[in-house]
N, C-alpha and C. Protein backbone atom coordinates (compact mmCIF):
# COMPACT_ATOMS: atom_id res chain seq x y z
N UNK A 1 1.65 44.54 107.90
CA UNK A 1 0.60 44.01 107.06
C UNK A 1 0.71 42.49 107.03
N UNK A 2 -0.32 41.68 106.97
CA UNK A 2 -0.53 40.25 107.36
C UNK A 2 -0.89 39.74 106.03
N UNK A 3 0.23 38.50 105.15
CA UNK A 3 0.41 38.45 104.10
C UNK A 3 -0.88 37.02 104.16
N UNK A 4 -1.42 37.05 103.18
CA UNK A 4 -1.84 35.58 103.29
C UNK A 4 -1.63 34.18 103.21
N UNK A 5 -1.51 33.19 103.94
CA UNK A 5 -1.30 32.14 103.29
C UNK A 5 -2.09 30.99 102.96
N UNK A 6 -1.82 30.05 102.31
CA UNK A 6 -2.15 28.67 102.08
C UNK A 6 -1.71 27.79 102.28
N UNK A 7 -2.60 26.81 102.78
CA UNK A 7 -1.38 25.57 103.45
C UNK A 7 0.29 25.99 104.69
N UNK A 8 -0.07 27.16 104.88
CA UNK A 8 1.02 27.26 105.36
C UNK A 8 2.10 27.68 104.48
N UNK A 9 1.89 28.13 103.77
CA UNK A 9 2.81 29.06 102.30
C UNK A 9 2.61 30.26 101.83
N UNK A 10 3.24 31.01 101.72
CA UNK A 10 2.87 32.56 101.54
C UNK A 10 2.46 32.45 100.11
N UNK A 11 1.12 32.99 100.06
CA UNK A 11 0.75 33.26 98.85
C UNK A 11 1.12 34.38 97.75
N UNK A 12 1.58 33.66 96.78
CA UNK A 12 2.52 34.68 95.81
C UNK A 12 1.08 35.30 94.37
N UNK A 13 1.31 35.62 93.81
CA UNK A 13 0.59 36.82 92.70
C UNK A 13 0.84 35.84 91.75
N UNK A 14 -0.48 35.61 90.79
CA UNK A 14 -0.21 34.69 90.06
C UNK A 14 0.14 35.73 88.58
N UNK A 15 1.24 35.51 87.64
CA UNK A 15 1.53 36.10 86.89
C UNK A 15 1.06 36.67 85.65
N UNK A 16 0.14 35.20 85.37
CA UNK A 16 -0.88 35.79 84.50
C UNK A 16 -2.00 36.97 84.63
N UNK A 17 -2.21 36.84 86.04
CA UNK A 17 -3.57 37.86 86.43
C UNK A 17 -2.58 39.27 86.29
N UNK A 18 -1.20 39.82 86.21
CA UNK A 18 -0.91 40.76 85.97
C UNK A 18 -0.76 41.05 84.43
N UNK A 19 -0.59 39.93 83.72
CA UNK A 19 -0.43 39.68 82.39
C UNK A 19 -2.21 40.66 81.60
N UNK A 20 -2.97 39.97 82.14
CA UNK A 20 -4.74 40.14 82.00
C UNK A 20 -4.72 41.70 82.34
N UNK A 21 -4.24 42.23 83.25
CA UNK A 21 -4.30 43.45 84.01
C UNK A 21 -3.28 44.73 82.52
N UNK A 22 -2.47 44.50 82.41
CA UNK A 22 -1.62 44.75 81.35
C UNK A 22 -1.82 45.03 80.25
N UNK A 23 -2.65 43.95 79.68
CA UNK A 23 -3.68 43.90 78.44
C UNK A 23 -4.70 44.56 78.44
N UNK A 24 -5.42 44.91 79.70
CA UNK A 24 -6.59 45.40 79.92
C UNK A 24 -6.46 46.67 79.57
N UNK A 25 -5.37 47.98 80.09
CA UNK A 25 -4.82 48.85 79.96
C UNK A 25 -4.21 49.06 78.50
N UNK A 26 -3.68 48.04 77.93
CA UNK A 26 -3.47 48.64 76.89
C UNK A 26 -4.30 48.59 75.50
N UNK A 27 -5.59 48.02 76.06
CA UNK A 27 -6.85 47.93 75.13
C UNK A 27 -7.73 49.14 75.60
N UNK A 28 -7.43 49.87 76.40
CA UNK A 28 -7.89 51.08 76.68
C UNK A 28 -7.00 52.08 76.05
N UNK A 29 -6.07 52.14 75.84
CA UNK A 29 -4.78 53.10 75.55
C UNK A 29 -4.40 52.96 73.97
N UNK A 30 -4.51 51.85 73.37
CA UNK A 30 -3.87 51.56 71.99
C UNK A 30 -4.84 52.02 71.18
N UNK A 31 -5.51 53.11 70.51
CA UNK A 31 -6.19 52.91 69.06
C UNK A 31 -6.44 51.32 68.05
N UNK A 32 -7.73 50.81 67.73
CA UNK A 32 -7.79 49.71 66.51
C UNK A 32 -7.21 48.10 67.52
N UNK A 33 -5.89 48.14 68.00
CA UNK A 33 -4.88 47.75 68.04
C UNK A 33 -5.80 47.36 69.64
N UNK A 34 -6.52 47.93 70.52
CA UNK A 34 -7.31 47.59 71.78
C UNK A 34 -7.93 46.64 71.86
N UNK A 35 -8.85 46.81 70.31
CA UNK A 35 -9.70 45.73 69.91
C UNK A 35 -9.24 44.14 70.43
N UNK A 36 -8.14 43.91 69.71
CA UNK A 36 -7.36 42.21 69.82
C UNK A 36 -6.73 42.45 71.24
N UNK A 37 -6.22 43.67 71.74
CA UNK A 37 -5.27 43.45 72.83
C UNK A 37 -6.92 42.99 74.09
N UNK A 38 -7.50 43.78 73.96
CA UNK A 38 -8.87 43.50 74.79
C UNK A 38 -9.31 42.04 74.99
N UNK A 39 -9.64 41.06 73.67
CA UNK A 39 -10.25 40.10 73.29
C UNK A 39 -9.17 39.33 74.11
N UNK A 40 -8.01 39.35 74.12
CA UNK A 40 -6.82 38.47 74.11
C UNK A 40 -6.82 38.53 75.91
N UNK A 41 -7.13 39.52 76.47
CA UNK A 41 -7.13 39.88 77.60
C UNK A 41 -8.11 39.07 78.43
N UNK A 42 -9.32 39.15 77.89
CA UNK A 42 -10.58 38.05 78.29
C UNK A 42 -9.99 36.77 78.35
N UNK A 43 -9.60 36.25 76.74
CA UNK A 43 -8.58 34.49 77.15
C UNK A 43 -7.80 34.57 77.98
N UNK A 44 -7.19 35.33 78.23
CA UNK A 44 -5.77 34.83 79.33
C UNK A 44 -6.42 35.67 81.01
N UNK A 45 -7.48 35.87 81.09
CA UNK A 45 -8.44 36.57 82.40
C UNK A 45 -8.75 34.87 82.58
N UNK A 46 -9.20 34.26 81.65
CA UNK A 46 -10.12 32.71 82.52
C UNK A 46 -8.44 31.73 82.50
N UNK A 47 -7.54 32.14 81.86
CA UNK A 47 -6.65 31.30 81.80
C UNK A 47 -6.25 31.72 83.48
N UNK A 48 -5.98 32.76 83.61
CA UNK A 48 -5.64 32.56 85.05
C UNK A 48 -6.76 32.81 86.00
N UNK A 49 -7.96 32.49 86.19
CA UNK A 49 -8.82 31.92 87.19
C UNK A 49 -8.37 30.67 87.14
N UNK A 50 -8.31 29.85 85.94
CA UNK A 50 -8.13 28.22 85.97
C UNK A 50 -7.02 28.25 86.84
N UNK A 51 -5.60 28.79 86.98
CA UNK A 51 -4.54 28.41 87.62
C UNK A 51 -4.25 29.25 88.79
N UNK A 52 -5.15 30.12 88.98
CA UNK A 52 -5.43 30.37 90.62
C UNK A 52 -5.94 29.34 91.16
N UNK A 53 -7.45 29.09 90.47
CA UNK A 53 -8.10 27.72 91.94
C UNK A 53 -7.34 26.72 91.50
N UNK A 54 -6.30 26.50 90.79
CA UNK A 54 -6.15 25.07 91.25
C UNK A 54 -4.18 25.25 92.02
N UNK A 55 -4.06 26.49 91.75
CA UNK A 55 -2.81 26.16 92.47
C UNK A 55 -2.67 27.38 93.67
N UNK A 56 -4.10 27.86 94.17
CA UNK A 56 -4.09 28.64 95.33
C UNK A 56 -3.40 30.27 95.43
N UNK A 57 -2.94 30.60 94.80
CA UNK A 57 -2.13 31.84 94.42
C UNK A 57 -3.16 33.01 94.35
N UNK A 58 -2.28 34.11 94.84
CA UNK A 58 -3.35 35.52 94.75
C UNK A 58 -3.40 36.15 93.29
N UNK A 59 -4.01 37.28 93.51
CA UNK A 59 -4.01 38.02 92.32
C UNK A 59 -5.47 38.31 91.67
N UNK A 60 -6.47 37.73 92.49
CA UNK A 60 -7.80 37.47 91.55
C UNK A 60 -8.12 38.78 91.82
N UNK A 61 -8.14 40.21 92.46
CA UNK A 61 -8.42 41.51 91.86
C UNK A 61 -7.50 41.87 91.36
N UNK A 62 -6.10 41.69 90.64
CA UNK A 62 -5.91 41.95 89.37
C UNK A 62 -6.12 41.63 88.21
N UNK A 63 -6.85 40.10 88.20
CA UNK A 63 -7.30 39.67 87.32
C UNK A 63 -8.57 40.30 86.87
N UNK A 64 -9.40 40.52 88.01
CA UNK A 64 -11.01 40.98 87.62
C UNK A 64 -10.35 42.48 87.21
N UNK A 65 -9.56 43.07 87.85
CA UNK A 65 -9.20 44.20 87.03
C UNK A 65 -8.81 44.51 85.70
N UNK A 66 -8.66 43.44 85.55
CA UNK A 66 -7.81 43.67 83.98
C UNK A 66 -8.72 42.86 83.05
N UNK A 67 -9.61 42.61 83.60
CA UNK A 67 -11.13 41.77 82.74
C UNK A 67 -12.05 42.99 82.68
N UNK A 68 -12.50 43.88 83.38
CA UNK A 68 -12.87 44.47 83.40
C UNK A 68 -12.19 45.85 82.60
N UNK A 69 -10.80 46.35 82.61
CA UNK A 69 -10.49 47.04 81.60
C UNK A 69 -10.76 46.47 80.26
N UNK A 70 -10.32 45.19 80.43
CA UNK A 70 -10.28 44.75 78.49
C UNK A 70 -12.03 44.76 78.12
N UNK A 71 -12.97 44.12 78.94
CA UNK A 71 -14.36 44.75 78.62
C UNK A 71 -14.43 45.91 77.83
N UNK A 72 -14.35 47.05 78.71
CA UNK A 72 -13.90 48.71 78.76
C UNK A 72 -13.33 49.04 76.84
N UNK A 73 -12.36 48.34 76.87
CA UNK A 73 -11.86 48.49 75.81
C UNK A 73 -12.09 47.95 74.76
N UNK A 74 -12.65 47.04 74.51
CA UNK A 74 -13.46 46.40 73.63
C UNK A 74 -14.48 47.04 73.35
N UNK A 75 -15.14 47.23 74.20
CA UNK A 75 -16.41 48.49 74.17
C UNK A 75 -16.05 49.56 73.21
N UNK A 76 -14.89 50.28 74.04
CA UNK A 76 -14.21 51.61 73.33
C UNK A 76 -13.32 51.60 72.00
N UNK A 77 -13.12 50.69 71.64
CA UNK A 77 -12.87 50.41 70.08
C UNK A 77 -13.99 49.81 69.72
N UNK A 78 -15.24 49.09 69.57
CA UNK A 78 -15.84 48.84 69.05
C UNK A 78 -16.31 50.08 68.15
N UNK A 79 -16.74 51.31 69.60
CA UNK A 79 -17.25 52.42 69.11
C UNK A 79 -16.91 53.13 68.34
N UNK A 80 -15.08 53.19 68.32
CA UNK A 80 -14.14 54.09 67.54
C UNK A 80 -14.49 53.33 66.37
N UNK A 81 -14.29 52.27 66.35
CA UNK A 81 -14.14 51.69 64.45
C UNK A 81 -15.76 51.92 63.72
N UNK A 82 -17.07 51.89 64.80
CA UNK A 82 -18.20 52.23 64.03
C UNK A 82 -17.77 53.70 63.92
N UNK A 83 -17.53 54.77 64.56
CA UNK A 83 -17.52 55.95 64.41
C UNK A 83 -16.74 56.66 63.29
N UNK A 84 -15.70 55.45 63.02
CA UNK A 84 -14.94 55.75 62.09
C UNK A 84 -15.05 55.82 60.64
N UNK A 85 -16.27 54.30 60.43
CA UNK A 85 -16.55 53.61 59.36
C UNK A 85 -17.60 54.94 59.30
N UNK A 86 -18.76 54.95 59.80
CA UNK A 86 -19.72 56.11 59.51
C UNK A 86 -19.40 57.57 59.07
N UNK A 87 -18.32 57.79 59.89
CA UNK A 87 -17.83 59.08 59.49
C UNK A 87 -17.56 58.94 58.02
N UNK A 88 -16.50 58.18 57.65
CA UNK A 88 -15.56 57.76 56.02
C UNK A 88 -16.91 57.84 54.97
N UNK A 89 -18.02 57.21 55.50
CA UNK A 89 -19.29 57.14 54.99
C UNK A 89 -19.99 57.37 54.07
N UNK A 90 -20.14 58.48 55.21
CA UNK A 90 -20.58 59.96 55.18
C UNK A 90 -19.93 61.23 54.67
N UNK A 91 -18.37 61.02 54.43
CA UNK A 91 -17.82 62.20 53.25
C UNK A 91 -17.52 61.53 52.31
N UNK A 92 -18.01 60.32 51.77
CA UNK A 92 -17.87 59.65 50.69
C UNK A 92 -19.28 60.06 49.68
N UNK A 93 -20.24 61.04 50.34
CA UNK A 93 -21.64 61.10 49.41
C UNK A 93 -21.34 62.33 49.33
């Protein structure tokens, strides 16, 4: 397999985009707790685009991966906490 490089340097995985990837997953997986891990996932998704293009490093489909879970999960707790609040609601009458 033919690794890529830059400048003549093997391009390494930038750490944050696994960081983003990480978060993404566990804003899918955590109950309530997805919500912030999700949101937090989006800031540190552009934090490492910024320090991919400027310091050449791979990783940008783990990054869009893990932007795209924390989306996902944001979504999917949004829904849980309306579903939740409505339900509580609704055996409150």
């Amino acid at each position: 397999m033919m690794e890529k490089t830059y400048n003549n340097r093997k391009l390494e995985t930038n750490s944050t985009s696994i960081v983003t990837l990480t978060l993404g997953i566990l804003s899918l997986l955590i109950p309530f707790l997805g919500l912030i891990l999700g949101i937090i996932g989006v800031v540190v998704y552009r934090k490492a685009r910024k320090e991919m293009l400027l310091t050449g490093e791979g990783g940008k489909g783990l990054a869009i991966s893990g932007l795209i879970c924390s989306i996902v999960g944001i979504l999917t707790q949004l829904l849980m906490v309306l579903a939740y609040v409505l339900f509580s609601s609704l055996t409150m009458l």
